[in-house]
Protein backbone atom coordinates (compact mmCIF):
# COMPACT_ATOMS: atom_id res chain seq x y z
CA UNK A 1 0.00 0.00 0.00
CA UNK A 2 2.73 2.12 0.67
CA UNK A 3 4.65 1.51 -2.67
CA UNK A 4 1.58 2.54 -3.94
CA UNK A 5 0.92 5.65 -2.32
CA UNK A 6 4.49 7.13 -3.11
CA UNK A 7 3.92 5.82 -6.85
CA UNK A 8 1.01 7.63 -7.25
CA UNK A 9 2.73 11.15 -5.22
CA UNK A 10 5.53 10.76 -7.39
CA UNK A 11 3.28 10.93 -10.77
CA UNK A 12 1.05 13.64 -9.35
CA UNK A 13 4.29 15.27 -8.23
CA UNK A 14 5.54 15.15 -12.23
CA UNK A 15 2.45 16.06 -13.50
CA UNK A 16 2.14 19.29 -11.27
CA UNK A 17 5.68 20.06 -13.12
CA UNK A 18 5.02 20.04 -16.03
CA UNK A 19 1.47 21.96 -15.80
CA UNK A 20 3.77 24.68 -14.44
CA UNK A 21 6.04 24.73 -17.57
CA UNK A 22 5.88 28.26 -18.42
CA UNK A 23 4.72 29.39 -15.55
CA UNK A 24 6.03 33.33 -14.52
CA UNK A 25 8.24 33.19 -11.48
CA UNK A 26 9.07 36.59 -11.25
CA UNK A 27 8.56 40.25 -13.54
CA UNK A 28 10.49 43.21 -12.87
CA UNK A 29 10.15 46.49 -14.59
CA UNK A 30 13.51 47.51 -16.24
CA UNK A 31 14.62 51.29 -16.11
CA UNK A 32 16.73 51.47 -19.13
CA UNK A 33 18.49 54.38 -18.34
CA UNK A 34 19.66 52.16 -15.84
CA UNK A 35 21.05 49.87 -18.10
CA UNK A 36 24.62 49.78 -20.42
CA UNK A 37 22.62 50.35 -23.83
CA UNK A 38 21.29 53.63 -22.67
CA UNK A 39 24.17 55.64 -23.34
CA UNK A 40 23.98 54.53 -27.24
CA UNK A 41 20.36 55.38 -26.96
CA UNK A 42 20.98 58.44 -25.28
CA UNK A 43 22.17 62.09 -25.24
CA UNK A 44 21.77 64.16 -22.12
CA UNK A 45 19.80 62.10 -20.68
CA UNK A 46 16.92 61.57 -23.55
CA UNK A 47 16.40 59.15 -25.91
CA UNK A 48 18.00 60.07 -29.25
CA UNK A 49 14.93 60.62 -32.08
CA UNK A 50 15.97 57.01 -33.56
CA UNK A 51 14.76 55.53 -30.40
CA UNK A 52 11.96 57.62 -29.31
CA UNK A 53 9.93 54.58 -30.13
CA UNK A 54 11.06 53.17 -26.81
CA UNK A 55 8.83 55.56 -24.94
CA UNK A 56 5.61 53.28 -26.20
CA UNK A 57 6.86 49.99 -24.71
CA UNK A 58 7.49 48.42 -20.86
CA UNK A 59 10.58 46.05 -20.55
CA UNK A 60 11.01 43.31 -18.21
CA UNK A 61 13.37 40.97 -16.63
CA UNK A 62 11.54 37.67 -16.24
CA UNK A 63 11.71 33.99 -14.89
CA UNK A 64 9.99 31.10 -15.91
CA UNK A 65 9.92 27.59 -14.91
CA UNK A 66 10.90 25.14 -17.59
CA UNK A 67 11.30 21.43 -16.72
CA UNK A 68 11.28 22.55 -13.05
CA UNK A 69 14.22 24.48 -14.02
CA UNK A 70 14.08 28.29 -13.02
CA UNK A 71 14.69 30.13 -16.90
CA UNK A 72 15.92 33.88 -17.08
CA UNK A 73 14.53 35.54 -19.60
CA UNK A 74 13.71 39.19 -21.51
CA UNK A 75 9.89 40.68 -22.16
CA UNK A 76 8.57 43.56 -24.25
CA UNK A 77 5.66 45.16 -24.85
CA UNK A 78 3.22 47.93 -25.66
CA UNK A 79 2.46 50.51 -23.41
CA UNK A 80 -0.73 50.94 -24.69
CA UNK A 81 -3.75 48.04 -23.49
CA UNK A 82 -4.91 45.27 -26.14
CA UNK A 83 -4.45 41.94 -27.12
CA UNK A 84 -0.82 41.75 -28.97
CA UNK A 85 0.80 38.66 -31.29
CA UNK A 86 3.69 37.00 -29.45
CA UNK A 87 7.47 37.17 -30.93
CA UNK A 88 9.74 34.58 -29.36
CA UNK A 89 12.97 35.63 -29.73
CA UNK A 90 15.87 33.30 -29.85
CA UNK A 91 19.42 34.68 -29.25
CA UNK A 92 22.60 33.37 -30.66
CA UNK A 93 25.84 32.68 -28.73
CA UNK A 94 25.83 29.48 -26.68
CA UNK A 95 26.48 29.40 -22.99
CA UNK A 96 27.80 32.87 -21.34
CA UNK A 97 28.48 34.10 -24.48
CA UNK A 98 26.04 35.83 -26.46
CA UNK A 99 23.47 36.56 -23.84
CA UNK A 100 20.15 37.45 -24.08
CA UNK A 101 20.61 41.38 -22.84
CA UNK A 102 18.59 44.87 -22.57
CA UNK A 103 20.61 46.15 -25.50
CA UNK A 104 20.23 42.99 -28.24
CA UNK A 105 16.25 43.32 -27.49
CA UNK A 106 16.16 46.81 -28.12
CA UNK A 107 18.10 46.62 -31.72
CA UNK A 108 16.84 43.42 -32.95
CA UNK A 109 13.21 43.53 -31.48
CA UNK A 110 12.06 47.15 -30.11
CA UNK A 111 10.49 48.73 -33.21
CA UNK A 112 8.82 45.47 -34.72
CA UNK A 113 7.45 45.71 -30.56
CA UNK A 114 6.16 49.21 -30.92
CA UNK A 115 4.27 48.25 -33.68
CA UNK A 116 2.36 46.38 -31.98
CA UNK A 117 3.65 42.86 -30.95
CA UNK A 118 4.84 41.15 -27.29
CA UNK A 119 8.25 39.94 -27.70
CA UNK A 120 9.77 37.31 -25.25
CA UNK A 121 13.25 35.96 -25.21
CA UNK A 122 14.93 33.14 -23.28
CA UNK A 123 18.76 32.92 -21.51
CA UNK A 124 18.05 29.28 -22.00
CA UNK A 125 19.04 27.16 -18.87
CA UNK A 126 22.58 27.02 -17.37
CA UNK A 127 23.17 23.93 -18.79
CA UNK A 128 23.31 24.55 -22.44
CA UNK A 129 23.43 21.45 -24.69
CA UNK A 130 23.54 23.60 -28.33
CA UNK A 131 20.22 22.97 -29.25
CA UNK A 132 19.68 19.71 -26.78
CA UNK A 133 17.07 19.78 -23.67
CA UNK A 134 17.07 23.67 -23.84
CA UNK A 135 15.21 23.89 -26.81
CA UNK A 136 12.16 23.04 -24.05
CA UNK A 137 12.97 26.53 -22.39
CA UNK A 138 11.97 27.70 -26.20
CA UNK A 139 9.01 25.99 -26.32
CA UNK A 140 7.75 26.77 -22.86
CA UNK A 141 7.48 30.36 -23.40
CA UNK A 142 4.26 29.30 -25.38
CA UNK A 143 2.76 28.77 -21.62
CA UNK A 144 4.41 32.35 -20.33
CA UNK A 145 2.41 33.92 -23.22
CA UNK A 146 -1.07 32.79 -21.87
CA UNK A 147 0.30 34.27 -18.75
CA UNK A 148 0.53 38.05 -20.14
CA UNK A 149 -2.49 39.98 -20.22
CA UNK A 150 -1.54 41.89 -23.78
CA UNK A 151 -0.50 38.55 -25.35
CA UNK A 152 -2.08 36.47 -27.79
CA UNK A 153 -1.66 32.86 -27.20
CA UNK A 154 -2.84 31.85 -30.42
CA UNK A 155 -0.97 33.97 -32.70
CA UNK A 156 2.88 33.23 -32.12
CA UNK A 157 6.05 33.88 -34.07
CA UNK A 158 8.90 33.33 -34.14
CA UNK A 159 12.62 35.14 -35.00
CA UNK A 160 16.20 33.29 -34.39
CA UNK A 161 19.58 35.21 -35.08
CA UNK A 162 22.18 33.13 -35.26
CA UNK A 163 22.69 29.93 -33.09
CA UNK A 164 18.94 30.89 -32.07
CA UNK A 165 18.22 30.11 -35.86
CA UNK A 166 19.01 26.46 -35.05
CA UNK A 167 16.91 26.50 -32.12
CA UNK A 168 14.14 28.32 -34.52
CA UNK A 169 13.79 25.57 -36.91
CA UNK A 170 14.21 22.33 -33.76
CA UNK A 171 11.44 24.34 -32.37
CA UNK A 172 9.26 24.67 -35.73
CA UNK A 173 10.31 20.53 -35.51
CA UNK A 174 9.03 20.28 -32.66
CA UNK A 175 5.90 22.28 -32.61
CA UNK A 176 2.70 23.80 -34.79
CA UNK A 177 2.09 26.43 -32.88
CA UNK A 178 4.19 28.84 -34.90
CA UNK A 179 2.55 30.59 -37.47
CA UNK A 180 5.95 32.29 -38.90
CA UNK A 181 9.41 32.38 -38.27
CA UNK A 182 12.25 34.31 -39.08
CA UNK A 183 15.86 33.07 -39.24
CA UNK A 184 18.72 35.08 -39.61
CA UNK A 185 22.58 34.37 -40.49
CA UNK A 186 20.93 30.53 -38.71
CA UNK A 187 23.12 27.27 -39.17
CA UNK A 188 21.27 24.92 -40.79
CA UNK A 189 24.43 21.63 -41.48
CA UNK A 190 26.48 21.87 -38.00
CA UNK A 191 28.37 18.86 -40.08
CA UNK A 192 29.88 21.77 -42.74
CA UNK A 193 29.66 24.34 -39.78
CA UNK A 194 32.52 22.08 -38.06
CA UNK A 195 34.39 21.56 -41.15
CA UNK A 196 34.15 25.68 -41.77
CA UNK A 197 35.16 26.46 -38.21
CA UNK A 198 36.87 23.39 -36.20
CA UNK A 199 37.09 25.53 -32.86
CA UNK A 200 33.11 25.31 -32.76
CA UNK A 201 33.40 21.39 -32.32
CA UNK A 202 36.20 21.37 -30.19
CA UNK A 203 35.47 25.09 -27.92
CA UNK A 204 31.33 24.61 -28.12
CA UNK A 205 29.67 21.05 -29.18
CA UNK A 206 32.49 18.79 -27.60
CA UNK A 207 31.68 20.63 -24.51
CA UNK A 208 27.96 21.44 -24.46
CA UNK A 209 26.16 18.25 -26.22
CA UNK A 210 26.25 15.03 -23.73
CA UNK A 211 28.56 12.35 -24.68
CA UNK A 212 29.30 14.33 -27.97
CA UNK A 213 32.04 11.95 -29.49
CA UNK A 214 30.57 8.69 -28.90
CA UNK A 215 27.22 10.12 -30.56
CA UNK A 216 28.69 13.05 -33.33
CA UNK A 217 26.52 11.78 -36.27
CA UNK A 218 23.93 11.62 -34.71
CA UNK A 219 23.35 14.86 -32.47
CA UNK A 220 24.81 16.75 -35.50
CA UNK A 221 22.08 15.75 -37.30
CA UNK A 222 19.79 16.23 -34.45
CA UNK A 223 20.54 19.44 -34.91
CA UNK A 224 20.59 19.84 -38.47
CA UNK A 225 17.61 20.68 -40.66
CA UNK A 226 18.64 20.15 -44.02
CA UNK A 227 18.31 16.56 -42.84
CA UNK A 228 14.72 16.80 -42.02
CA UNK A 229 13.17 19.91 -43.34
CA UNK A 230 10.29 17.84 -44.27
CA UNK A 231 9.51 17.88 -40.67
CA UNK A 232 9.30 21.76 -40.27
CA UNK A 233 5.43 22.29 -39.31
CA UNK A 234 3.93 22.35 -42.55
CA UNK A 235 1.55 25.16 -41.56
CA UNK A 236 3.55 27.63 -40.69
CA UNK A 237 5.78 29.53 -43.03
CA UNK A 238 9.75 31.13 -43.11
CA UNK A 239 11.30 33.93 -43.87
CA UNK A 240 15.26 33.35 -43.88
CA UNK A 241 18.13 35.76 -44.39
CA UNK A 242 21.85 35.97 -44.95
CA UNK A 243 24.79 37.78 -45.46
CA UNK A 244 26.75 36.41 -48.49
CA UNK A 245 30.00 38.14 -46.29
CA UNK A 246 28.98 35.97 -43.01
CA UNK A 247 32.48 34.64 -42.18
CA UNK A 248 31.01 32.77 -39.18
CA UNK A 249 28.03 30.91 -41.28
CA UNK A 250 28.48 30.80 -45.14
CA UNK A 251 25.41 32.03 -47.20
CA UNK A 252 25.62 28.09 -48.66
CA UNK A 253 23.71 27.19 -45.74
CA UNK A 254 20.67 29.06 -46.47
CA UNK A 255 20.90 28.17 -49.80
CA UNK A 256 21.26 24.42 -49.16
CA UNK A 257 18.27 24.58 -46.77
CA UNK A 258 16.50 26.45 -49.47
CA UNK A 259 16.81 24.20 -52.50
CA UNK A 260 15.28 21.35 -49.98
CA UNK A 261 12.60 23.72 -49.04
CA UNK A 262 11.64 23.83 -52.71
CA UNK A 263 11.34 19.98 -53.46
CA UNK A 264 8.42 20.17 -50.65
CA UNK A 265 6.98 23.43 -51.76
CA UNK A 266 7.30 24.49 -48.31
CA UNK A 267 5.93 27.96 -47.88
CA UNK A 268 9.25 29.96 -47.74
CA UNK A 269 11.75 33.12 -49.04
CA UNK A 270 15.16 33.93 -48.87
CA UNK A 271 16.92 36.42 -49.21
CA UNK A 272 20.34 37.32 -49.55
CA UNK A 273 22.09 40.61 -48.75
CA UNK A 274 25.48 42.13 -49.22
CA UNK A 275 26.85 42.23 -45.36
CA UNK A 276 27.97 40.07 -42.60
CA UNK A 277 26.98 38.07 -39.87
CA UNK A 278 25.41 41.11 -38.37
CA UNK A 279 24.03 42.60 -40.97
CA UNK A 280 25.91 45.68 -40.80
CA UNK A 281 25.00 48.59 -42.67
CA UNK A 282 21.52 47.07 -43.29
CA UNK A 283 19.58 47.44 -39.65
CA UNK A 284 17.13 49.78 -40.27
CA UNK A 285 16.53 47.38 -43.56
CA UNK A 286 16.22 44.28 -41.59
CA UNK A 287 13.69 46.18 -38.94
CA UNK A 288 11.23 46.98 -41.79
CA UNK A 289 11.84 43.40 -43.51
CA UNK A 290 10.83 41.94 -40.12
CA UNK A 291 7.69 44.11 -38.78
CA UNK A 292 6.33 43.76 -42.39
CA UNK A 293 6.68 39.93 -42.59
CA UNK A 294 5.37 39.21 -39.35
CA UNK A 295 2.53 42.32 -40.23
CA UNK A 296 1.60 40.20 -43.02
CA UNK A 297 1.83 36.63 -41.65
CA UNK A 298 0.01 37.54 -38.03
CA UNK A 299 -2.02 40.58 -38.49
CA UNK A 300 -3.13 40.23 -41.98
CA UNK A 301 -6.17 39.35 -43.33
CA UNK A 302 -7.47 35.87 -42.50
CA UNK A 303 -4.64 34.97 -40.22
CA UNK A 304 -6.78 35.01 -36.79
């Protein structure tokens, strides 16, 4: 009887976790004056006219649970009251490097915000596997979202730069809740990312992925979507960009992905432009590229 009784705590025990996935630990107003970005944004002490847009939207620190893990993690939103689409923004970097900050939120995601959108964006947990268990912290800001007041639950997107390209398309995998995604500069063959740039085995997957060199084909491949883009969610759609001067991703990548992406008439465009991984000398492009594909994928007609 006992056995029994501690079975049946221990299942109710797991399924109280994971009904708490998502779940919204903690929300802190930032002050962004406060903060290292502000004097960019900044001169004597106001916000310079290119940012003035930042006076429309609240930012937030933010915790979440995630497989009873406690997940930091960035929010945005309008000022103003209504019901908003959801961004999920994934950063790049793996690890410490290549946080999640105040400052990569405001340049990559603060005007397509004041347009009208909630934008939420994960740290990832403090054991980072390169696209392994974490991509879970992804997908659990799904939950968060039907914890914000302004957010719409049902109309989510989604926009990767970088490393958080990979964890864009694992989570477009692993989902069909994402009506669009964006991917930017986003590895899509770690097997010619390796053979590009050996220090990325050796300095990031030998050390984040579990038992990496008794398993390399396979979590490579894991993590690889030109090996199963016909398992993208079919309903959802995907913008992706590159810079043909990316010397930490070459723009074959994209194109690789893209030519697959064909064969199954997958609903997709890509674009190429002249710049780097950064896309240097094209932001104020890439902000208007952005807030007009996710415009026309969540707020246009017959998307609701």
């Amino acid at each position: 009887m006992n056995k029994i009784s501690t079975t049946l705590i221990l299942f109710l025990l797991a399924n109280l976790a994971i009904a708490q996935d998502g779940k919204i630990l903690s929300k802190r107003l930032v002050d962004i004056s406060q903060t290292p970005i502000w004097e960019r944004i900044s001169q004597d002490n106001e916000l310079l006219p290119a940012f003035n847009h930042l006076n429309k939207l609240d930012l937030y620190f933010i915790a979440y649970q995630s497989d009873s893990l406690i997940i930091r993690g960035l929010m945005m939103e309008p000022k103003e009251e209504g019901k908003y689409p959801v961004i999920i923004f994934n950063r790049g970097g793996n690890r410490d490097f290549g946080q999640l900050s105040i400052g990569t939120l405001i340049m990559y995601t603060s005007k397509l915000a004041a347009e009208g959108y909630v934008v939420l964006g994960s740290n990832y947990r403090e054991k980072d596997e390169f696209g392994g268990e974490e991509i879970n912290d992804v997908l659990n800001l799904m939950e968060t979202a039907k914890e914000i007041d302004k957010a719409d639950p049902n109309s989510i997107g989604m926009f990767g730069w970088s490393r958080g390209g990979m964890m864009t398309y694992l989570a477009l995998r692993k989902s069909d809740k994402i009506k669009t995604a964006i991917v930017g500069n986003g590895p899509t063959d770690l097997f010619g990312l390796i053979a590009d740039r050996p220090k990325m085995e050796t300095n990031v997957l030998a050390e984040c992925v579990p038992n990496y060199w008794d398993n390399k084909a396979s979590e490579l491949k894991k993590r690889s979507v030109v090996h199963w883009p016909d398992e993208l969610n079919k309903n959802s759609s995907l913008l992706i960009l590159c810079g043909i001067k990316d010397k930490r991703l070459k723009a074959d990548q994209s194109s690789q992905l893209a030519e697959k992406l064909e064969e199954i008439n997958y609903d997709f465009e890509l674009k190429k432009y002249d710049t780097d991984h950064y896309f240097t000398g094209h932001k104020e492009e890439l902000n208007q590229l952005v807030i007009d594909w996710f415009d026309s994928r969540l707020k246009g007609p017959g998307t609701n």
